[in-house]
Protein backbone atom coordinates (compact mmCIF):
# COMPACT_ATOMS: atom_id res chain seq x y z
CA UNK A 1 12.41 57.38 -1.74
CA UNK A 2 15.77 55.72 -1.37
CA UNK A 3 17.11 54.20 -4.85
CA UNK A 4 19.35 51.67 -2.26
CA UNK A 5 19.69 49.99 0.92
CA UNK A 6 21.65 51.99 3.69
CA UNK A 7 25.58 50.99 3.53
CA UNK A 8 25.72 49.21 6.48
CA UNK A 9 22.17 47.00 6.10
CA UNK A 10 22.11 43.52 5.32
CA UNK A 11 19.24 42.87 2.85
CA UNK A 12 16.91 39.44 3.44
CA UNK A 13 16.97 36.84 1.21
CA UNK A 14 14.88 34.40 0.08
CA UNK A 15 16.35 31.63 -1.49
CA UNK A 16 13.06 29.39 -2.59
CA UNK A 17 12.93 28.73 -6.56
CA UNK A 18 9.23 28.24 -8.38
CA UNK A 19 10.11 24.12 -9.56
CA UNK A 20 10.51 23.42 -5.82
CA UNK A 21 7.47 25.38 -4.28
CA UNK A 22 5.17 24.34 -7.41
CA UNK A 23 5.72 20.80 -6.59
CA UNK A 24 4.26 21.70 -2.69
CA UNK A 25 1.64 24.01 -4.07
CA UNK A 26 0.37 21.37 -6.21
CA UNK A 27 0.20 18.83 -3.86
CA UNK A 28 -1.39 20.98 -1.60
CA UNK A 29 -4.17 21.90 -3.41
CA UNK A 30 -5.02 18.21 -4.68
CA UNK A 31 -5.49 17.09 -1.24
CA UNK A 32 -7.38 20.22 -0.74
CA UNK A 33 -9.86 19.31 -2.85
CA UNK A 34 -9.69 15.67 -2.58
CA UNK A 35 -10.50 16.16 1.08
CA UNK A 36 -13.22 18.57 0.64
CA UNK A 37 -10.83 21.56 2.11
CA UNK A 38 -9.83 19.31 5.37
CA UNK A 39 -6.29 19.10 4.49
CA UNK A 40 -6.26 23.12 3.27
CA UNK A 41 -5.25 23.36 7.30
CA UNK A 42 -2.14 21.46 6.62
CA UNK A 43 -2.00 23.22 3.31
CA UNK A 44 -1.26 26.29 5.43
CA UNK A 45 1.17 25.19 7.56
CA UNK A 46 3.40 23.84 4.94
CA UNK A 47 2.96 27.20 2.87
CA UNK A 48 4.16 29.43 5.99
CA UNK A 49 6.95 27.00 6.58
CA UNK A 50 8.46 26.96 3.38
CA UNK A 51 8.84 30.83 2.86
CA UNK A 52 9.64 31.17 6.68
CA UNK A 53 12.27 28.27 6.11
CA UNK A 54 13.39 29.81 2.52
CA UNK A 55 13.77 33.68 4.25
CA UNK A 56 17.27 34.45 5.77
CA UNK A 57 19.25 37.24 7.36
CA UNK A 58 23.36 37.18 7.81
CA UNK A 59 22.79 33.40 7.33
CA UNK A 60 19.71 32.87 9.68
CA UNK A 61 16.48 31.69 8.31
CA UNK A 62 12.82 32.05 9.97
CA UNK A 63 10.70 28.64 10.91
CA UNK A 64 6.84 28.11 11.56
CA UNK A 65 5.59 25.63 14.43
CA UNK A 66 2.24 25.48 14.01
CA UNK A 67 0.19 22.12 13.05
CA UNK A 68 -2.34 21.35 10.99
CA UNK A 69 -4.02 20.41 13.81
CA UNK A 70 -4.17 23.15 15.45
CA UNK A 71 -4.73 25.16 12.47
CA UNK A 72 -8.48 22.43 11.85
CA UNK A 73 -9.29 22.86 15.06
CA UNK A 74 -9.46 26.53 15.05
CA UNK A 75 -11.44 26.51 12.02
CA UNK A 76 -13.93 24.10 13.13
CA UNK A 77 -14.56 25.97 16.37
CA UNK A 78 -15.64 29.05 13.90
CA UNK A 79 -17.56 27.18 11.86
CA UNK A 80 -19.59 25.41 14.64
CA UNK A 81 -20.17 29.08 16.00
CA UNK A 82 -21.06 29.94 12.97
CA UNK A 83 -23.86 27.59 12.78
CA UNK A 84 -24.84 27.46 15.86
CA UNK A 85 -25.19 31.74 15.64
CA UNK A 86 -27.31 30.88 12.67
CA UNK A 87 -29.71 28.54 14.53
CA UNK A 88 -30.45 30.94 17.01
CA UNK A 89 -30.65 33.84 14.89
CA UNK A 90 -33.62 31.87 12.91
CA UNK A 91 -35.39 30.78 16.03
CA UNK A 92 -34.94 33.70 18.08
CA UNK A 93 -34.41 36.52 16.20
CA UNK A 94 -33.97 39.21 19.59
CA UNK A 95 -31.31 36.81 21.19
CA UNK A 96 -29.62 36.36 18.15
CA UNK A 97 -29.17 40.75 17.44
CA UNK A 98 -27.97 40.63 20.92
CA UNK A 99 -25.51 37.72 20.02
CA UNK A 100 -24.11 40.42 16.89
CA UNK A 101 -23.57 42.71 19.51
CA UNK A 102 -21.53 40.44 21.48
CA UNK A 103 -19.71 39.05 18.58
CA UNK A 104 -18.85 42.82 17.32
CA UNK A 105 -16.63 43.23 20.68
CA UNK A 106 -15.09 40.00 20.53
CA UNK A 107 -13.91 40.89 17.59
CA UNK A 108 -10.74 42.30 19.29
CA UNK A 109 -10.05 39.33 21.32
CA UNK A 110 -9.77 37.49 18.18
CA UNK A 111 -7.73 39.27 16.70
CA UNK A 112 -5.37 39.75 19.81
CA UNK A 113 -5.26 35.84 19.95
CA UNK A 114 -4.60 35.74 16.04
CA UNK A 115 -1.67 37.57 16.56
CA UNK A 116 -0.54 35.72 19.58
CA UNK A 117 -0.87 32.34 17.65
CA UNK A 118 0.95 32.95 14.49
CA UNK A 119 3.55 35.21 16.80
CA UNK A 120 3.80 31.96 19.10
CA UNK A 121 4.22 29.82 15.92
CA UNK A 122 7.19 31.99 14.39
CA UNK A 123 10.78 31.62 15.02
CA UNK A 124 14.18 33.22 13.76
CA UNK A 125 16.74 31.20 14.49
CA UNK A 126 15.30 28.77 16.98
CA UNK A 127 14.26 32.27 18.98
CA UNK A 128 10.43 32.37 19.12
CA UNK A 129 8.47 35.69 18.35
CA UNK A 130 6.00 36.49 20.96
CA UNK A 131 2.65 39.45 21.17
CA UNK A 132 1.67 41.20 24.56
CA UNK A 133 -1.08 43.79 23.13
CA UNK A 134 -4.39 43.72 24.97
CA UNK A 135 -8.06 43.38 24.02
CA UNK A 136 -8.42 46.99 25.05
CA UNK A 137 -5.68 48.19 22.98
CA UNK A 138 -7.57 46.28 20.24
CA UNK A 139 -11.02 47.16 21.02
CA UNK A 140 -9.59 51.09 20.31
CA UNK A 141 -7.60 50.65 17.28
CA UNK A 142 -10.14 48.22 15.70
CA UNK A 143 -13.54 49.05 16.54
CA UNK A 144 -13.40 52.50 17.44
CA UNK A 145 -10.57 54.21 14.89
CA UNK A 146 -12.55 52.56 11.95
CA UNK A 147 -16.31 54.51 13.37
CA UNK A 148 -13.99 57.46 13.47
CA UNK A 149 -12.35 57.25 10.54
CA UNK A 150 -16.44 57.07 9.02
CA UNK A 151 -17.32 60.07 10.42
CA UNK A 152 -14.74 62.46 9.16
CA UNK A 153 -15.29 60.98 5.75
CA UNK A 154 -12.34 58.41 5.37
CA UNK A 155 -9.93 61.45 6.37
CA UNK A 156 -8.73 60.09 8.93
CA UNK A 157 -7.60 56.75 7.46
CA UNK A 158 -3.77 57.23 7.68
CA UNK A 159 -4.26 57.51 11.02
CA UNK A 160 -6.50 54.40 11.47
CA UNK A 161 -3.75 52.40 9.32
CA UNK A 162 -0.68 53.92 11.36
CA UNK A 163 -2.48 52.84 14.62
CA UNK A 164 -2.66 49.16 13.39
CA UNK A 165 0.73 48.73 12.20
CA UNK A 166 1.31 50.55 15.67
CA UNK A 167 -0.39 48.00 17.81
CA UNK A 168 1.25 45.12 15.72
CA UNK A 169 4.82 46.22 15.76
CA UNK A 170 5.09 48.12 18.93
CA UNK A 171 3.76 44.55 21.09
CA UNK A 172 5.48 41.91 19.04
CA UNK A 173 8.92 40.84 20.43
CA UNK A 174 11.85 38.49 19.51
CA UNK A 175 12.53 36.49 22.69
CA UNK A 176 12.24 39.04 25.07
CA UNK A 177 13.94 41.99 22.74
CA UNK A 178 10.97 43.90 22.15
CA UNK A 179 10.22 45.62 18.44
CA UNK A 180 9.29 49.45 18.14
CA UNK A 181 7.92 51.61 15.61
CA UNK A 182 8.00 55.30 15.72
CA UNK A 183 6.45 56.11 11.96
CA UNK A 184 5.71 60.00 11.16
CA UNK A 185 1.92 60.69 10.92
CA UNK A 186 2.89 62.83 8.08
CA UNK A 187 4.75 60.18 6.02
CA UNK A 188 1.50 58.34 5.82
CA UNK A 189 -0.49 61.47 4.89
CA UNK A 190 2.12 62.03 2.44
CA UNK A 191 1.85 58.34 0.82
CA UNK A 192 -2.55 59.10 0.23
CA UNK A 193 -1.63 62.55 -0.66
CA UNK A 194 0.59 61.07 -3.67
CA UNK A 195 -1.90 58.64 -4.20
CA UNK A 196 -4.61 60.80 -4.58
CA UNK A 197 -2.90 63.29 -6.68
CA UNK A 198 -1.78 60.31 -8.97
CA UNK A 199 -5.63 59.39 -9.24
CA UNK A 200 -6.75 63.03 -9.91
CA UNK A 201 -4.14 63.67 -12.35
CA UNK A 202 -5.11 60.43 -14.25
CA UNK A 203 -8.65 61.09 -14.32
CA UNK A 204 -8.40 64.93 -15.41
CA UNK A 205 -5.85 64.09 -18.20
CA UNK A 206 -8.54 61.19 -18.95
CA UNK A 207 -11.21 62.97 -19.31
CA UNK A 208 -9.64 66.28 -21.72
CA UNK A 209 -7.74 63.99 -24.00
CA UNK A 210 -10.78 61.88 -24.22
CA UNK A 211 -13.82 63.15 -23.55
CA UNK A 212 -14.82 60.36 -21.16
CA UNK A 213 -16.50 61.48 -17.79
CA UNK A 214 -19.31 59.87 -16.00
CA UNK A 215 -21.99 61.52 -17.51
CA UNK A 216 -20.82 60.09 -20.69
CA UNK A 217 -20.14 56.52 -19.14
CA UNK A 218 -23.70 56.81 -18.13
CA UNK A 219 -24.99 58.00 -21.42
CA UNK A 220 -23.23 54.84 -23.12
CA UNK A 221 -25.25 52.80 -21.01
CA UNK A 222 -28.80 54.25 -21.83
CA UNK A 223 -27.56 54.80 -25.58
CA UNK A 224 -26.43 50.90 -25.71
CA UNK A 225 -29.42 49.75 -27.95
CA UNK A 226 -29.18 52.01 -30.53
CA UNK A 227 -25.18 51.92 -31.15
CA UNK A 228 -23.64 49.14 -29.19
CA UNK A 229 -20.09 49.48 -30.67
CA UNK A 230 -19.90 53.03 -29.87
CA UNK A 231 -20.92 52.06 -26.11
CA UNK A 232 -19.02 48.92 -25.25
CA UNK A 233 -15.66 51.29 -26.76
CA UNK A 234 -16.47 54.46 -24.47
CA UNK A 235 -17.32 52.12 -21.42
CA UNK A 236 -14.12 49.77 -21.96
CA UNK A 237 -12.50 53.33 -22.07
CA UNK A 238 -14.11 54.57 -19.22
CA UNK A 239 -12.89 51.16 -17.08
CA UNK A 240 -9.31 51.29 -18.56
CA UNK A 241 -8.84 54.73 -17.67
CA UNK A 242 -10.05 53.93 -13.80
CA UNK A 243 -7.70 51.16 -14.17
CA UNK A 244 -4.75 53.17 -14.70
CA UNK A 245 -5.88 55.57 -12.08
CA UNK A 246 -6.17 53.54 -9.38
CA UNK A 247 -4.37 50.42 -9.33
CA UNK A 248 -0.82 52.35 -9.69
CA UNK A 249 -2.47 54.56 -6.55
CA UNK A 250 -2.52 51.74 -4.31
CA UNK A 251 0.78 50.85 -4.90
CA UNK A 252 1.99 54.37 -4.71
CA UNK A 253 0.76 54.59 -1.11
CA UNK A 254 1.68 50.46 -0.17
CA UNK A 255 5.30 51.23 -0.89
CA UNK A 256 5.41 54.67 0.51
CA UNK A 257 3.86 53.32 3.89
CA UNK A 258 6.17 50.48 3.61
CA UNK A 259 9.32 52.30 3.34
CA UNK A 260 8.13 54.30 6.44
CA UNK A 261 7.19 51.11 8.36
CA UNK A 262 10.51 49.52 8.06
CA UNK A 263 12.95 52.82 7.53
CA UNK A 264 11.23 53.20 11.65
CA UNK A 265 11.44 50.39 13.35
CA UNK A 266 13.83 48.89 16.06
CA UNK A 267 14.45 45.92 17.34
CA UNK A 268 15.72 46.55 21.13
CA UNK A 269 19.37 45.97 21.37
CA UNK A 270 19.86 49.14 18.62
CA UNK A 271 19.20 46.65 15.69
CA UNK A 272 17.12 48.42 13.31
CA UNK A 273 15.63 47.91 9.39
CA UNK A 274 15.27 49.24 6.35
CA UNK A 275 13.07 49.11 3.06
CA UNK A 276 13.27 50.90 -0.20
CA UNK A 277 10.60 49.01 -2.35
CA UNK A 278 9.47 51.25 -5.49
CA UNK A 279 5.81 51.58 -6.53
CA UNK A 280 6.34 51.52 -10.38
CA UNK A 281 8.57 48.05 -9.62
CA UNK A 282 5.77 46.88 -7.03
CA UNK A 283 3.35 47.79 -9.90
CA UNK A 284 4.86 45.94 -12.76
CA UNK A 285 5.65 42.82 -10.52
CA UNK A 286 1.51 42.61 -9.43
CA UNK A 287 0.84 43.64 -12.71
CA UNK A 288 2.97 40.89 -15.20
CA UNK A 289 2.17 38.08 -12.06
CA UNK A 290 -1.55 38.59 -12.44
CA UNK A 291 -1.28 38.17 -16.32
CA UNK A 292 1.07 35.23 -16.68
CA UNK A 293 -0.97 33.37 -14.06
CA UNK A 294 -3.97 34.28 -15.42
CA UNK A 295 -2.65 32.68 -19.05
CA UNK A 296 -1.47 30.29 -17.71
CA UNK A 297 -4.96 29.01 -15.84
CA UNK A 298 -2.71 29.51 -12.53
CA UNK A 299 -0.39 26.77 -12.89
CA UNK A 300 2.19 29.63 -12.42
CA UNK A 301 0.79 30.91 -9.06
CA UNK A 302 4.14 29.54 -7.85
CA UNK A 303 6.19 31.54 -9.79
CA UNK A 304 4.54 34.35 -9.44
CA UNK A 305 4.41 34.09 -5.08
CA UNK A 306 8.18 33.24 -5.33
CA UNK A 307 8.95 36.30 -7.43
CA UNK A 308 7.21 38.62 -4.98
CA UNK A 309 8.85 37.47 -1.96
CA UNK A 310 11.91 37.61 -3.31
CA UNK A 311 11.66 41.37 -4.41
CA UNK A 312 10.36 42.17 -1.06
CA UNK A 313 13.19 39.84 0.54
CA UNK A 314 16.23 41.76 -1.44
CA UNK A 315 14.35 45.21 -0.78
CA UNK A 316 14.14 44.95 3.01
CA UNK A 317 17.34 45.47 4.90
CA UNK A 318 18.44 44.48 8.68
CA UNK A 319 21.19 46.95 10.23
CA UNK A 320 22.39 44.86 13.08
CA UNK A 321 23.53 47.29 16.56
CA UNK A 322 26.03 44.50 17.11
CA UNK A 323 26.75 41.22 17.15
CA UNK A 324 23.82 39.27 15.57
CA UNK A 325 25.42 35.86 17.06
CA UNK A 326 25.46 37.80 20.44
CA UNK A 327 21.57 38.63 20.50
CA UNK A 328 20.55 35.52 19.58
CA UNK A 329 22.50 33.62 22.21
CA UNK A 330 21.36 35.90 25.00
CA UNK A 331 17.55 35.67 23.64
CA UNK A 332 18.10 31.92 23.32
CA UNK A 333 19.52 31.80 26.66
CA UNK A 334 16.11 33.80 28.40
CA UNK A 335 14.07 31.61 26.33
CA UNK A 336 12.68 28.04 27.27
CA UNK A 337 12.16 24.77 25.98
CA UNK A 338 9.34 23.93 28.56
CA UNK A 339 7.33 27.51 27.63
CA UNK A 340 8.11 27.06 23.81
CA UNK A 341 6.64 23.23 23.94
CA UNK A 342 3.99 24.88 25.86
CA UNK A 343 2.68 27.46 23.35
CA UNK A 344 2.39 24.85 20.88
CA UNK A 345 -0.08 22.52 22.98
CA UNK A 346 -2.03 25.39 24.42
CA UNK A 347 -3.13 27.49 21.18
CA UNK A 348 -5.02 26.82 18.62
CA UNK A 349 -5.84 29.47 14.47
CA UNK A 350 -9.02 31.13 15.15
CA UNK A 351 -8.73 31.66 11.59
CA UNK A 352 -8.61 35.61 11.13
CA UNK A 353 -6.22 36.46 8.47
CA UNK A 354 -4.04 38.58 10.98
């Protein structure tokens, strides 16, 4: 794993500070709950728009269009669907199996127009982002990879999660300059390999230097009665030692894949990107964010978000092919005000956390 950017990258910045987004967050979440969750729609918007606003490269800074409009009305047409699948599923039972069924491949569409919307809704530098993948595309990489992935027994699942960040790279573009990804199978086999021998070697170690395995987790348990103490000890044991297994695992594999992700992709024009995030930094970031917020009743959520994305900012790099001022100017120049006004009348959130 790289211990630095590449020489000629530019890293991302993000230049928000915790005092200013605490006073947005909080805010946010009054009205939230003040309007029984109406205004969480608004709460969105002005969440994506200040770390899109606060996120720059050579000088340039990202921007979010959407409303909270659009954003309710999305939300509403789920929850109406919602209900009104419930109704029929109590008074006709058949229709409403058949109705699953239906729902289960519309699945893809939705999240094809996900993508689209928040795509649509993004900007760098006044230069919207646009998605052409296809419900097809989707219906494969969604519905089908995850049945496969099941049947060979999860084996497959670098493959499953390489095919999604596939489908969402490779059909997002940048005006019309058109993104790429060309990640090694192997690299993601790699990061679950690492992962799993982090896990194994946790639990093995674990279990000789302390005796603790599941049949004596399980023994605890029925032996409880007789000598709590002992029990509560070996099963607090038993969950700390899981904890340090498999936590650090995930973030083993999140930054390997990461690195991959980025280190791989081009933006057309020969502009390409870089990433060289660390698990054990990932780790301790998650790790001291989850316990000062915790302590703190979550009144430091704010710090804590604006600390991530700013190690994620400085750790993700943008080697330009040329002229940055250039490509913006010609992608400005194919763009248009009439289709940009456009997207933001015709679309609404269906809500899918895409």
């Amino acid at each position: 794993m790289p211990s630095s950017l590449p020489a000629d990258a530019t890293s991302f910045e993000f230049e928000g500070n915790a005092k200013e987004w605490f006073g947005i967050w909080i805010v946010n979440l009054l009205l939230s709950i003040l309007t029984i969750g109406i205004y969480s729609a608004w709460a969105k918007v002005r969440t994506k728009k200040y770390f899109h606003n606060n996120t720059y490269v050579e000088g340039r800074n990202f921007d979010y269009h959407a409303t909270g409009k659009q954003i309710l009305i999305g939300r509403l047409i789920v929850v109406a669907v919602v209900i009104i699948f419930q109704m029929i599923l109590t008074a006709l039972p058949t229709l409403g199996l058949i109705l699953i069924v239906a729902l289960i491949f519309a699945y893809p569409w939705l999240i094809v127009r996900s993508i689209q919307f928040n795509a649509r809704m993004t900007s760098f530098s006044n230069v919207r982002f646009g998605f052409t993948g296809t419900t097809g595309r989707a219906f494969l990489v969604f519905l089908l990879y995850p049945v496969l992935m099941v049947l060979t027994l999860y084996t497959t699942f670098p493959v499953l999660d390489r095919a999604v960040k596939r489908f969402s790279i490779n059909n997002h573009k940048l005006g019309q300059a058109r993104f790429t990804l060309n990640a090694r199978l192997g690299a993601f086999y790699w990061a679950l390999f690492v992962a799993i021998a982090w896990i194994l070697a946790v639990l093995v170690i674990g279990i000789f230097t302390t005796g603790v395995s599941f049949a004596a987790f399980f023994g605890a348990i029925e032996a409880a009665e007789n000598d709590p103490g002992a029990a509560l000890g070996l099963i607090g044991l038993f969950y700390l030692m899981f904890f340090v297994a498999f936590l650090p695992a995930g973030f083993i594999y999140q930054a390997l894949v990461r690195n991959e992700v980025y280190n791989t992709t081009t933006l057309e024009g020969g502009h390409r990107f870089a990433s060289n995030v660390t698990a054990p930094t990932l780790l301790w970031i998650a790790v001291s964010n989850m316990v000062v917020v915790v302590c703190t009743l979550f009144l430091m959520l704010p710090w804590a978000q604006t600390r991530m994305a700013r190690y994620l900012a400085s750790h993700t790099g943008f080697i330009p092919g040329g002229s940055l001022d250039d490509f913006i100017s010609d992608q400005q120049a194919k763009g248009s005000a009439i289709g940009d006004a456009y997207t933001d009348l015709e679309s609404v959130d269906v809500g899918l956390p895409i």
